[in-house]
N, C-alpha and C. Protein backbone atom coordinates (compact mmCIF):
# COMPACT_ATOMS: atom_id res chain seq x y z
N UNK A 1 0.82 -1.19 0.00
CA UNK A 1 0.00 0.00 0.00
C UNK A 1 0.87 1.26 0.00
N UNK A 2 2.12 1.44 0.90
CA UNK A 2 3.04 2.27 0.77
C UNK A 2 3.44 2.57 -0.75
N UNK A 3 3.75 1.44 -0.94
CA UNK A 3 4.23 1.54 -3.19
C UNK A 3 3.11 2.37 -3.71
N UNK A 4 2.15 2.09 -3.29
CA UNK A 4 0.91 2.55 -4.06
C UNK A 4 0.83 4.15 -3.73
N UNK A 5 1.09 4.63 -2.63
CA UNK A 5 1.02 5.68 -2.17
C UNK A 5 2.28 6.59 -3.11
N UNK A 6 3.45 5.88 -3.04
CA UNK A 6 4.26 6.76 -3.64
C UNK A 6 4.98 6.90 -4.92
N UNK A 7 4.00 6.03 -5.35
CA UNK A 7 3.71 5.91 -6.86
C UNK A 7 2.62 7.00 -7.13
N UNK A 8 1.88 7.04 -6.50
CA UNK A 8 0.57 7.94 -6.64
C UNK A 8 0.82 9.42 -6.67
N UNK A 9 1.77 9.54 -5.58
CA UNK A 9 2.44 10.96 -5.25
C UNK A 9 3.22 11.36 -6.19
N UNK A 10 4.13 10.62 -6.40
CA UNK A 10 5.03 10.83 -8.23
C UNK A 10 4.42 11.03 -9.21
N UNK A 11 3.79 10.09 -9.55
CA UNK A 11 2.48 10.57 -10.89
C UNK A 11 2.04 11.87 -10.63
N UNK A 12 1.68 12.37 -9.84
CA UNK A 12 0.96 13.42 -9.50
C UNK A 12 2.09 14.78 -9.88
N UNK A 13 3.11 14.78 -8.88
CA UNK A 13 4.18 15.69 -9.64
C UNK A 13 4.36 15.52 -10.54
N UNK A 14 4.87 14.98 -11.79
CA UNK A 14 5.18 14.17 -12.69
C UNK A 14 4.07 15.20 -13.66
N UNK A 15 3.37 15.13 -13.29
CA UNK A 15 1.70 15.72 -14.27
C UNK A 15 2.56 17.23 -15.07
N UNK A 16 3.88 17.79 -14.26
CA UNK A 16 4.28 19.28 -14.66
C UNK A 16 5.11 18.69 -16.25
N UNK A 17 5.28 17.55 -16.58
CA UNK A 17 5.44 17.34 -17.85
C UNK A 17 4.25 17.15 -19.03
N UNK A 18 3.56 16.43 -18.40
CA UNK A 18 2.14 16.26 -19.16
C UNK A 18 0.96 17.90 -19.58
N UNK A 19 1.45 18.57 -18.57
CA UNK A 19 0.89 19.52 -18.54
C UNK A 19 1.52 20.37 -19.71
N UNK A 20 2.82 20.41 -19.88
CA UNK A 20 3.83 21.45 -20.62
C UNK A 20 3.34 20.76 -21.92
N UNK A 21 3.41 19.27 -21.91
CA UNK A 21 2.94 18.66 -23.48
C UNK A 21 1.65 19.52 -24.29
N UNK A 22 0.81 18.74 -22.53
CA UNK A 22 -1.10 19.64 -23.49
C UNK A 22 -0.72 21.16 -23.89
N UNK A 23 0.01 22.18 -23.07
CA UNK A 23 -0.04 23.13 -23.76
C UNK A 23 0.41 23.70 -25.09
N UNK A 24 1.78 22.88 -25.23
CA UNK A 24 2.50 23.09 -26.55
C UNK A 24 1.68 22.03 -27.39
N UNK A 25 0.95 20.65 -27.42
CA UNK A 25 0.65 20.22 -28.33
C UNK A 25 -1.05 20.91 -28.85
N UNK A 26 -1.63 21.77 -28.01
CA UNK A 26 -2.82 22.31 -28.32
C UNK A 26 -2.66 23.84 -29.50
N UNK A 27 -1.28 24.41 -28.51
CA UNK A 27 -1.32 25.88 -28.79
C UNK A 27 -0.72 25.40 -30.59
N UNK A 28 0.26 24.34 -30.84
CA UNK A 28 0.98 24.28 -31.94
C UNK A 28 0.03 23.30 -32.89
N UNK A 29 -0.64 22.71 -33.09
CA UNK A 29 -1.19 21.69 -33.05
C UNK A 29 -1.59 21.99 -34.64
N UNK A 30 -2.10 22.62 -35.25
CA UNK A 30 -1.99 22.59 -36.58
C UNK A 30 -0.83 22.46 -37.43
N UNK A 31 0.53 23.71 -37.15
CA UNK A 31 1.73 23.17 -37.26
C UNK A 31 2.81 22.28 -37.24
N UNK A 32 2.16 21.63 -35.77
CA UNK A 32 2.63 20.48 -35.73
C UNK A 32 1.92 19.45 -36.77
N UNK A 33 0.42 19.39 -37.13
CA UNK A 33 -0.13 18.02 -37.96
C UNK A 33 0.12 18.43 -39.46
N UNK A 34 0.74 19.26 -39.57
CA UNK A 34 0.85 19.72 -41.12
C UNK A 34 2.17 19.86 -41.19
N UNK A 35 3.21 19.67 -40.56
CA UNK A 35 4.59 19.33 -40.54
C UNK A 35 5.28 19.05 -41.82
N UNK A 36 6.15 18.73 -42.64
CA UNK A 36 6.63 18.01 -43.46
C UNK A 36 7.43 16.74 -42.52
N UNK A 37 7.06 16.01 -43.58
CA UNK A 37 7.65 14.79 -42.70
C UNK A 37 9.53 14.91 -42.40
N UNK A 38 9.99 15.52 -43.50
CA UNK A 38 11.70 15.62 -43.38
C UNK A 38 11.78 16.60 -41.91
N UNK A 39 11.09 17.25 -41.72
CA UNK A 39 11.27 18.56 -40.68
C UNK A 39 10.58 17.74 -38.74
N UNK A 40 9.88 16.71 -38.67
CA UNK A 40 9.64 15.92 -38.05
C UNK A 40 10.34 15.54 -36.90
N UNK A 41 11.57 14.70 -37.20
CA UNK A 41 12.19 13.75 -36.67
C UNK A 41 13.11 15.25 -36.23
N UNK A 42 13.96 16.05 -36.52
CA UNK A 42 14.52 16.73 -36.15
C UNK A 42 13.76 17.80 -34.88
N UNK A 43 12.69 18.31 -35.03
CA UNK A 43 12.03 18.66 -33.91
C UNK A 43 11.85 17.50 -33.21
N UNK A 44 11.49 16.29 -33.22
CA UNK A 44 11.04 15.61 -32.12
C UNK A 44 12.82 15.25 -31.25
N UNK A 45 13.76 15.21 -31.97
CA UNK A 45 14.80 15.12 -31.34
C UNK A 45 15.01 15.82 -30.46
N UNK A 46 14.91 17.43 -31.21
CA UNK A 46 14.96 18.82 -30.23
C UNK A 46 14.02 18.22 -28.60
N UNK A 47 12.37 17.93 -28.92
CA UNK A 47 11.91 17.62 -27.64
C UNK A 47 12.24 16.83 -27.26
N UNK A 48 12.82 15.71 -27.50
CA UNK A 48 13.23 14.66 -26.58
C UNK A 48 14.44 15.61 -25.44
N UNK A 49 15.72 15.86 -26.00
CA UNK A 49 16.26 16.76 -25.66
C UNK A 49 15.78 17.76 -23.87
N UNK A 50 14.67 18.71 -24.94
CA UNK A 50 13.99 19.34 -24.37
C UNK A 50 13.67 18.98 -22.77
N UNK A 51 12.85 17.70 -23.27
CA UNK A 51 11.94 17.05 -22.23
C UNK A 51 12.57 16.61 -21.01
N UNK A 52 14.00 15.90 -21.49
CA UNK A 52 14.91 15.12 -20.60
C UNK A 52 15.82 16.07 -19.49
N UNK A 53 15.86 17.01 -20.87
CA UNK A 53 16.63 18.47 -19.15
C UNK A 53 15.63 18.52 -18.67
N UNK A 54 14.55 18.83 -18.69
CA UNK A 54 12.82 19.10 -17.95
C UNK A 54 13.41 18.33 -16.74
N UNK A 55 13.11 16.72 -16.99
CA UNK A 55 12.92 15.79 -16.52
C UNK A 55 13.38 16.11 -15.38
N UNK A 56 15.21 16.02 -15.87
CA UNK A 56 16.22 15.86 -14.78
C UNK A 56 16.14 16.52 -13.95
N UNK A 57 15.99 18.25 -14.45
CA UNK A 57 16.38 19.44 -13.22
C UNK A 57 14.86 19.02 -12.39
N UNK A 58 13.80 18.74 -12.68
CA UNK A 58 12.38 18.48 -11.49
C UNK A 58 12.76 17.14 -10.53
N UNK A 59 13.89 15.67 -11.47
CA UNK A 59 14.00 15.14 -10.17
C UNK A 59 14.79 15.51 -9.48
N UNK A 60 15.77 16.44 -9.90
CA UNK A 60 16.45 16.69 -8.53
C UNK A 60 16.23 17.63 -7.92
N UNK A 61 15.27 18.38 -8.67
CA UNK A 61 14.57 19.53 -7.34
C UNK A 61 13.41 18.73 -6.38
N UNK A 62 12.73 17.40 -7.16
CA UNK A 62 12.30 16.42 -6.17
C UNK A 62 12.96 16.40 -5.02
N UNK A 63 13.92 15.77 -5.29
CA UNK A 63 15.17 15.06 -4.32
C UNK A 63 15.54 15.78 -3.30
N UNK A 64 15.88 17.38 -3.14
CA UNK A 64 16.08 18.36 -2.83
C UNK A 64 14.61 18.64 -1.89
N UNK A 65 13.89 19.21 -2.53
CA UNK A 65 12.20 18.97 -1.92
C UNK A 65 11.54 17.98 -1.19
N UNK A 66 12.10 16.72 -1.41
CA UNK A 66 11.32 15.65 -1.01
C UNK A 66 10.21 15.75 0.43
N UNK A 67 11.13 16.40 1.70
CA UNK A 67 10.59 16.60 2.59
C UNK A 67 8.90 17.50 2.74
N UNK A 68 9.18 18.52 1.61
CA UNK A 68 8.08 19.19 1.80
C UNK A 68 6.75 18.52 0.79
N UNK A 69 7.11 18.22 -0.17
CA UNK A 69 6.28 17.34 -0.93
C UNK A 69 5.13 15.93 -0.50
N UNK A 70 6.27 15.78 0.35
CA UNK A 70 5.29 14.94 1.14
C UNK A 70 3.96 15.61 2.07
N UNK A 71 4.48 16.32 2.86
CA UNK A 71 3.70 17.08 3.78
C UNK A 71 2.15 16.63 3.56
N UNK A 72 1.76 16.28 5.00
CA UNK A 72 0.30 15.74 4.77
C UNK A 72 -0.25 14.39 3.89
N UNK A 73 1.37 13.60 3.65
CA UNK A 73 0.47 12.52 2.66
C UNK A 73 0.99 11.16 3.68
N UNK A 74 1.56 11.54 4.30
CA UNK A 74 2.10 10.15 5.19
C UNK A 74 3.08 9.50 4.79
N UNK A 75 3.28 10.14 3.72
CA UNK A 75 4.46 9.44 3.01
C UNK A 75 6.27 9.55 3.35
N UNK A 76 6.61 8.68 3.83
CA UNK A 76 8.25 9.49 4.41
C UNK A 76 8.75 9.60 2.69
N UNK A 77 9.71 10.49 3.07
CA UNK A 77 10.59 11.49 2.14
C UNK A 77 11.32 10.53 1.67
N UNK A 78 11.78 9.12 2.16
CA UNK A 78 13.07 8.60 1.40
C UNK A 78 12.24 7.76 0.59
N UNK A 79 10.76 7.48 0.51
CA UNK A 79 9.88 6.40 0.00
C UNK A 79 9.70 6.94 -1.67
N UNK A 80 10.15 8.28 -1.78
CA UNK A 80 9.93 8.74 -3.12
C UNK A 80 10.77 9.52 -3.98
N UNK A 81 12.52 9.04 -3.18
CA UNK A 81 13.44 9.47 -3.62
C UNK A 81 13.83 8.55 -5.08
N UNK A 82 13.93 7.08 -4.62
CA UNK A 82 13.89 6.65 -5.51
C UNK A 82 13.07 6.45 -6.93
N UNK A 83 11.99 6.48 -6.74
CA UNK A 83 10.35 6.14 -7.44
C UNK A 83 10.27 7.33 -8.37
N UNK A 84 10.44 8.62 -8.02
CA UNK A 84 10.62 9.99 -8.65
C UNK A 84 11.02 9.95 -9.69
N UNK A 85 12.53 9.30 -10.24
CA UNK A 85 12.76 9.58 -11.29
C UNK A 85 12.74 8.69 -12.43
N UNK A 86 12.12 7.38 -12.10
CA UNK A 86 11.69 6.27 -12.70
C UNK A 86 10.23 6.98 -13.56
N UNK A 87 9.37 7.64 -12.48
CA UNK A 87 8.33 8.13 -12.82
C UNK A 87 8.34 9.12 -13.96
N UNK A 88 9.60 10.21 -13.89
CA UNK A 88 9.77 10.95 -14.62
C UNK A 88 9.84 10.79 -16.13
N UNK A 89 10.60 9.72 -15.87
CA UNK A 89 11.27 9.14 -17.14
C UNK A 89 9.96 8.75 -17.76
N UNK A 90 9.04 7.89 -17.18
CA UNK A 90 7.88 6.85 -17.68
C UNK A 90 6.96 8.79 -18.30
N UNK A 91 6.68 9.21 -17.84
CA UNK A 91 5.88 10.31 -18.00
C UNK A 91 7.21 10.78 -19.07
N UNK A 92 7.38 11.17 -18.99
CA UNK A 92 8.47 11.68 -20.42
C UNK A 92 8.40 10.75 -21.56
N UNK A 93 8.22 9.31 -21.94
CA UNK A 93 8.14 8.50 -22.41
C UNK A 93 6.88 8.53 -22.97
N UNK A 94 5.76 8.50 -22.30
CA UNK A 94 4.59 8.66 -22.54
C UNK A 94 4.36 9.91 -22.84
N UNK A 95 4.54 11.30 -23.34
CA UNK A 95 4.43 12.15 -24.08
C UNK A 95 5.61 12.31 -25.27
N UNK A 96 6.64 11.47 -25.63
CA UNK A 96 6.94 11.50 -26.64
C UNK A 96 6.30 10.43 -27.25
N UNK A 97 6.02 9.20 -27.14
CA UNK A 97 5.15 8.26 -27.49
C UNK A 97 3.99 9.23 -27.90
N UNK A 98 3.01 9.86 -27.52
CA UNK A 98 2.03 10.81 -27.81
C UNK A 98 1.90 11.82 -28.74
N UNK A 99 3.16 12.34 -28.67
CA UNK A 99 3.87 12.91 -30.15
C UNK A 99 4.31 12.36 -31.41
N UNK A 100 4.55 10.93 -31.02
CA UNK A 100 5.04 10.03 -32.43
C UNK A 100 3.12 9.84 -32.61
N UNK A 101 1.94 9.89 -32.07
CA UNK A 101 1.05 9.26 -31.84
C UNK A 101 -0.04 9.94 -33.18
N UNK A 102 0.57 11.34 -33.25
CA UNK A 102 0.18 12.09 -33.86
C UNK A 102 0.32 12.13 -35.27
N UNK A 103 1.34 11.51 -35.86
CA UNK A 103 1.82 11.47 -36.67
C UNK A 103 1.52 9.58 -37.72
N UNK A 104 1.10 8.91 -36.43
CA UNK A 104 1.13 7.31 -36.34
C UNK A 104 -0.62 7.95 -37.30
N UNK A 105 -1.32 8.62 -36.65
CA UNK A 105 -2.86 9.09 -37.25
C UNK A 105 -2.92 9.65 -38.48
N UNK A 106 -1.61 10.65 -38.29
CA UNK A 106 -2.07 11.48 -39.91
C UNK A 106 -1.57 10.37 -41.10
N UNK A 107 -0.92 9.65 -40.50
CA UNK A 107 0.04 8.96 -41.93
C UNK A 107 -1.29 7.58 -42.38
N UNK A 108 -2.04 7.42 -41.41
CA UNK A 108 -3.35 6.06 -41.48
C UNK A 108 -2.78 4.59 -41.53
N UNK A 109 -1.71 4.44 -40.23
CA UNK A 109 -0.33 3.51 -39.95
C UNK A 109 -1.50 3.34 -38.55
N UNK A 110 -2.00 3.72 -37.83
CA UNK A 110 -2.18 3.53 -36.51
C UNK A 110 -2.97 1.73 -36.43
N UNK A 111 -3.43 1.19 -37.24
CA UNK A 111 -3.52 -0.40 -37.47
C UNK A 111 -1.85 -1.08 -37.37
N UNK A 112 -1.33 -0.75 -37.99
CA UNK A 112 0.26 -1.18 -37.88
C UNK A 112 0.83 -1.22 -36.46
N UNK A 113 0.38 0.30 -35.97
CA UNK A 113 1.13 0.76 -34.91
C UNK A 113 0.42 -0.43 -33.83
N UNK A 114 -0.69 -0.70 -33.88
CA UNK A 114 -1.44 -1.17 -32.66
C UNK A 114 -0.99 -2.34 -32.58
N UNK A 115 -1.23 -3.38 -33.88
CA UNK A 115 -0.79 -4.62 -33.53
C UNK A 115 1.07 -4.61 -33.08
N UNK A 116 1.71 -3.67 -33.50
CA UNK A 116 3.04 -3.76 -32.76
C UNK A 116 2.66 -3.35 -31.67
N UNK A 117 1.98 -3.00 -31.08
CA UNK A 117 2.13 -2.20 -29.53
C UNK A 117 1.37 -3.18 -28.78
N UNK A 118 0.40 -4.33 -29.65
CA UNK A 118 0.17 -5.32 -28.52
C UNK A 118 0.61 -6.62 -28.85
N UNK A 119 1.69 -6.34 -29.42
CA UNK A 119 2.51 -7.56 -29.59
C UNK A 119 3.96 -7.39 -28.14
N UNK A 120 4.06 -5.96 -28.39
CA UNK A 120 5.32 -5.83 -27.64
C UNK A 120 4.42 -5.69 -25.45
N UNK A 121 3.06 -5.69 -25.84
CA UNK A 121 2.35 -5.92 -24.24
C UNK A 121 2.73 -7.55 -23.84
N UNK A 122 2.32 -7.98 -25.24
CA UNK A 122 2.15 -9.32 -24.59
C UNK A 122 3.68 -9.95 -24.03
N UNK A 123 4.36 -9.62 -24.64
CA UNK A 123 5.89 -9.54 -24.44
C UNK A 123 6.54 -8.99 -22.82
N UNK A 124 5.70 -7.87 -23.22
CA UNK A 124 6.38 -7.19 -21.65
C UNK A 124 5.57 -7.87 -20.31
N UNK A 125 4.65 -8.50 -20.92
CA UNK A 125 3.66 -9.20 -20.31
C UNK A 125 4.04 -10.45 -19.75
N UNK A 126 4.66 -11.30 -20.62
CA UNK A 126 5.42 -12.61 -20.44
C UNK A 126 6.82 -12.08 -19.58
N UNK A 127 7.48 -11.02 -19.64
CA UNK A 127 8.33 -10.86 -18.65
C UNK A 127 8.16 -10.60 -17.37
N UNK A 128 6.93 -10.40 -17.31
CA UNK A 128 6.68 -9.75 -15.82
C UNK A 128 6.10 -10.62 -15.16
N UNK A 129 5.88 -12.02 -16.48
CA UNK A 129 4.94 -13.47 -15.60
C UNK A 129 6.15 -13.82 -14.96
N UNK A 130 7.31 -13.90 -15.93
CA UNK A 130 9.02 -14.83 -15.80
C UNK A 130 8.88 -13.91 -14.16
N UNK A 131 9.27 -12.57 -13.89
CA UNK A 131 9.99 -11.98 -12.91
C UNK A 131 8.98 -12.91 -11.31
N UNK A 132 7.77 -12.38 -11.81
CA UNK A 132 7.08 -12.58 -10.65
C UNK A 132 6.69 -14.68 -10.58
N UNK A 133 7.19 -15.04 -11.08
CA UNK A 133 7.06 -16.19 -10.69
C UNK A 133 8.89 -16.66 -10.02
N UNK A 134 9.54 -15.87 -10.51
CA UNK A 134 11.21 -16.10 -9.89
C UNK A 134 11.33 -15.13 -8.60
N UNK A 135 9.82 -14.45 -8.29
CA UNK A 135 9.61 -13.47 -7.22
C UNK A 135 10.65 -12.55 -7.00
N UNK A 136 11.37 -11.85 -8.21
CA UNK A 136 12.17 -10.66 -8.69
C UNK A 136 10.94 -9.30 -9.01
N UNK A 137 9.89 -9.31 -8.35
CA UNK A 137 9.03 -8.36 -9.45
C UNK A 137 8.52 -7.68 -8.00
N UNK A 138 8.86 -6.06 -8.31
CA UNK A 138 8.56 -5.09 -6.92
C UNK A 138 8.24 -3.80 -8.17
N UNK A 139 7.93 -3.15 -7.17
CA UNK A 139 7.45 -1.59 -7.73
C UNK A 139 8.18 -1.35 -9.03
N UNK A 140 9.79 -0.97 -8.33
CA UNK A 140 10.73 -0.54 -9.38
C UNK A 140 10.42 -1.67 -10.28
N UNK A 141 10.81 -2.68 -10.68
CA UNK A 141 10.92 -3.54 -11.38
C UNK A 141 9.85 -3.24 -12.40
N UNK A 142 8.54 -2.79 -11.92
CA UNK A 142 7.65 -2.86 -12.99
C UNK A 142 7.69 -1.68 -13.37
N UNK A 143 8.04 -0.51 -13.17
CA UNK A 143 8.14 0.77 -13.72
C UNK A 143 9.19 0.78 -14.61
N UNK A 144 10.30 0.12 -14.23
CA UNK A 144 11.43 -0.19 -15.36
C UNK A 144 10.95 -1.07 -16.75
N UNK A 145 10.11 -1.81 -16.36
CA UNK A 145 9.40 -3.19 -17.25
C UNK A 145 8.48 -2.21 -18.01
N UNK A 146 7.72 -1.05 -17.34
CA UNK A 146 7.14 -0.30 -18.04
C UNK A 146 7.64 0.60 -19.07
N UNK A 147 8.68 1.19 -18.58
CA UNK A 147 9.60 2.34 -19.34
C UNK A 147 10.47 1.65 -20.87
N UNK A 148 10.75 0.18 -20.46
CA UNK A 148 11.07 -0.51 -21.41
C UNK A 148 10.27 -0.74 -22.26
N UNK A 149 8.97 -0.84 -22.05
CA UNK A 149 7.44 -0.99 -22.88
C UNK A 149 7.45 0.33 -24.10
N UNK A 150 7.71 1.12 -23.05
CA UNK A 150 7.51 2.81 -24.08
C UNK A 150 8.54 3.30 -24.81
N UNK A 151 10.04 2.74 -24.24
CA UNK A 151 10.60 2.84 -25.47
C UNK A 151 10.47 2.04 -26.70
N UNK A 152 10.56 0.84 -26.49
CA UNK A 152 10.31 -0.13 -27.54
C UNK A 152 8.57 0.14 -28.63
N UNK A 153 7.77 0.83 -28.28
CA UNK A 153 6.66 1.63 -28.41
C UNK A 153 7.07 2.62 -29.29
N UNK A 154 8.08 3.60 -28.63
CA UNK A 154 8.85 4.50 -29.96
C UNK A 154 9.11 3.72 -30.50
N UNK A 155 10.38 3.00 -30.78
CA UNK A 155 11.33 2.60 -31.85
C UNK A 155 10.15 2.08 -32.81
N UNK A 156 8.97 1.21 -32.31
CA UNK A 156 8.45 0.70 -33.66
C UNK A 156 7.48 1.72 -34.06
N UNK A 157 7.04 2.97 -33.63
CA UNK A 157 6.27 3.79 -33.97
C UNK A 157 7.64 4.80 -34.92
N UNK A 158 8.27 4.70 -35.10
CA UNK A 158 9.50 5.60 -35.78
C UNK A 158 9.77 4.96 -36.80
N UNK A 159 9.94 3.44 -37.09
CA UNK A 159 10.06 2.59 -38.02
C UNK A 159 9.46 2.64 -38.77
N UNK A 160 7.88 2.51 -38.19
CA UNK A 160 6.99 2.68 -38.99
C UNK A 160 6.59 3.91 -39.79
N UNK A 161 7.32 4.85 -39.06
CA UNK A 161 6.95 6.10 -39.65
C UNK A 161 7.89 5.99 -40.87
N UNK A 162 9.45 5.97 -40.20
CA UNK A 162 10.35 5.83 -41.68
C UNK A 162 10.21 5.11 -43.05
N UNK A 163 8.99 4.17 -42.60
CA UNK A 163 8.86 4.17 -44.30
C UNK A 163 8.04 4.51 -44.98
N UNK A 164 7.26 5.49 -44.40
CA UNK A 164 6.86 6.94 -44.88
C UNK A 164 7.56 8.04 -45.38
N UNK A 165 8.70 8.27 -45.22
CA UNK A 165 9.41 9.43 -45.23
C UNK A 165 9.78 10.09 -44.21
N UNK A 166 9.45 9.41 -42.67
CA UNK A 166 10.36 10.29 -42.06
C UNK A 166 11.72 9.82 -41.81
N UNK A 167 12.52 10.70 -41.30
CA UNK A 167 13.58 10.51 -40.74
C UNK A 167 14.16 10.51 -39.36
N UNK A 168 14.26 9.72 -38.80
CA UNK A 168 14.51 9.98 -37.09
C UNK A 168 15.88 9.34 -36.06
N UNK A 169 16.62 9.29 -37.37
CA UNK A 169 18.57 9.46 -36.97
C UNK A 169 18.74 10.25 -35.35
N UNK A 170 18.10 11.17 -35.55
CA UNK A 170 18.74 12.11 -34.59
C UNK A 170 17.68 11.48 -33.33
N UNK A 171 16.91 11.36 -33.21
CA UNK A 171 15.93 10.63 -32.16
C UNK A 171 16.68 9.66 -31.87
N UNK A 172 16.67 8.64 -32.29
CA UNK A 172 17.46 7.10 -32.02
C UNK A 172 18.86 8.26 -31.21
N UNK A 173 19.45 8.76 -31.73
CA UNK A 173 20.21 9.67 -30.54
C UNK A 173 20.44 10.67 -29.33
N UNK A 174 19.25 10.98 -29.40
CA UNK A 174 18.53 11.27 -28.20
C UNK A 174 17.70 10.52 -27.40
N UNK A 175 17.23 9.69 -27.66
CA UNK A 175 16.31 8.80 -26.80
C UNK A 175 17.13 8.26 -25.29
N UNK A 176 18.28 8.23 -25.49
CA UNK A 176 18.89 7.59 -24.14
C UNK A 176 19.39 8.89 -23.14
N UNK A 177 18.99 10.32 -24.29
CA UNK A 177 18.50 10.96 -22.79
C UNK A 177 17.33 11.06 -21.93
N UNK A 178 16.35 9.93 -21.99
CA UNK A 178 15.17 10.41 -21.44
C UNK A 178 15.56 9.65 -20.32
N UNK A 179 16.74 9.10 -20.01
CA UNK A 179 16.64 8.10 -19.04
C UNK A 179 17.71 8.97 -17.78
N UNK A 180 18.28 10.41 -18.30
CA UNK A 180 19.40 11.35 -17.16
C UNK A 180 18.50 11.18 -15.69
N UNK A 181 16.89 11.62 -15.68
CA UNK A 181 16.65 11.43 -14.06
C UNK A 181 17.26 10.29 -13.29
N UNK A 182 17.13 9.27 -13.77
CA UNK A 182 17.46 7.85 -12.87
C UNK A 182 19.30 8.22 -12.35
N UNK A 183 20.18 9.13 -12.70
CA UNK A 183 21.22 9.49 -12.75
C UNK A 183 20.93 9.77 -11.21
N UNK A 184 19.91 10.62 -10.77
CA UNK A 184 19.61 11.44 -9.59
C UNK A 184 19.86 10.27 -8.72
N UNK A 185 18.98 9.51 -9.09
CA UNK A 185 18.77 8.27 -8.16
C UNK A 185 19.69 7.72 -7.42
N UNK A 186 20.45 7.75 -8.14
CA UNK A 186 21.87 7.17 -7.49
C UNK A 186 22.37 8.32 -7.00
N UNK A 187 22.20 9.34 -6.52
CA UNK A 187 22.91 10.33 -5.38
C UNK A 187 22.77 10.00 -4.29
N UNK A 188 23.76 10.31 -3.46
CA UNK A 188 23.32 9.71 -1.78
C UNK A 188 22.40 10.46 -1.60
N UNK A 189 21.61 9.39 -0.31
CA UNK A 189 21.10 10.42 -0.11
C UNK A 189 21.05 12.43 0.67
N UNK A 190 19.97 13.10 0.72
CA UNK A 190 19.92 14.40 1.12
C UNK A 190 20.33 14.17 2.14
């Protein structure tokens, strides 16, 4: 129930990325669906980029904060030092996924996209039977099992796009910054 609690509490901070998405994907949102596809992959690199400094500097102003963040939830401060930037990452993941999502629609790929995306469940699905039957399977474990879900979610939503015409070189090179929060993680602690 504790996991649950500070999983709950993370998501909740976490929302200051989701939030920055809805506004830039509403305010831009024609520009963005009328894009050229060559011009694409190079902005989404830029946000990946973008997103991942986001990420980082909020978990470690988490980390830094932790004490007051809690306040009133019962939650001790070291219960969401770790969890924070796992979360970050997963919420960062899930709005670039949302952004390739856009593009998965205009191109009329989103049949493609789906059966890869529940091919790669059932997958992440069968790993999490393997963990929890070798009783390796805790909070972290499945947020990592998750985050692994959403990248692999990009890569075949990018594939699929590339043989459309886009291009997303520079993504595949940015993508392993969405993972700098978990860096925090490993700081001693405050």
């Amino acid at each position: 129930l504790s996991d649950v609690a500070s999983y709950s509490l993370c998501a909740r901070l976490a929302l200051v990325i989701v939030f920055l998405h809805q506004v830039l994907s509403t305010g831009f949102f024609k520009q963005l669906y009328q894009m050229d596809n060559a011009k694409v992959g190079r902005l989404l690199a830029t946000w990946i980029a973008a997103l991942s400094l986001i990420a980082l500097v909020l978990a470690a102003a988490a980390r830094y904060l932790a004490p007051w963040l809690v306040i009133g939830t019962g939650i001790a401060p070291a219960a969401i030092l770790p969890i924070f930037p796992a979360i970050i990452v997963q919420t960062t993941l899930w709005v670039l996924n949302a952004n390739l999502e856009l593009y998965v629609n205009r191109e009329l790929i989103a049949h493609k996209a789906s059966a890869w995306l529940a091919g790669l469940i059932v997958a992440a699905g069968g790993v999490g039977y393997a963990l929890h039957a070798t009783h390796a399977l805790d909070l972290m474990t499945i947020i990592h099992l998750y985050n692994g879900l959403m990248v692999a979610s990009m890569v075949a939503q990018m594939r699929l796009l590339s043989r459309k015409g886009f291009s997303f070189a520079l993504c595949y090179l940015a993508l392993p910054l969405t993972f700098l929060p978990l860096l925090v993680a490993a700081l001693p602690a405050p």
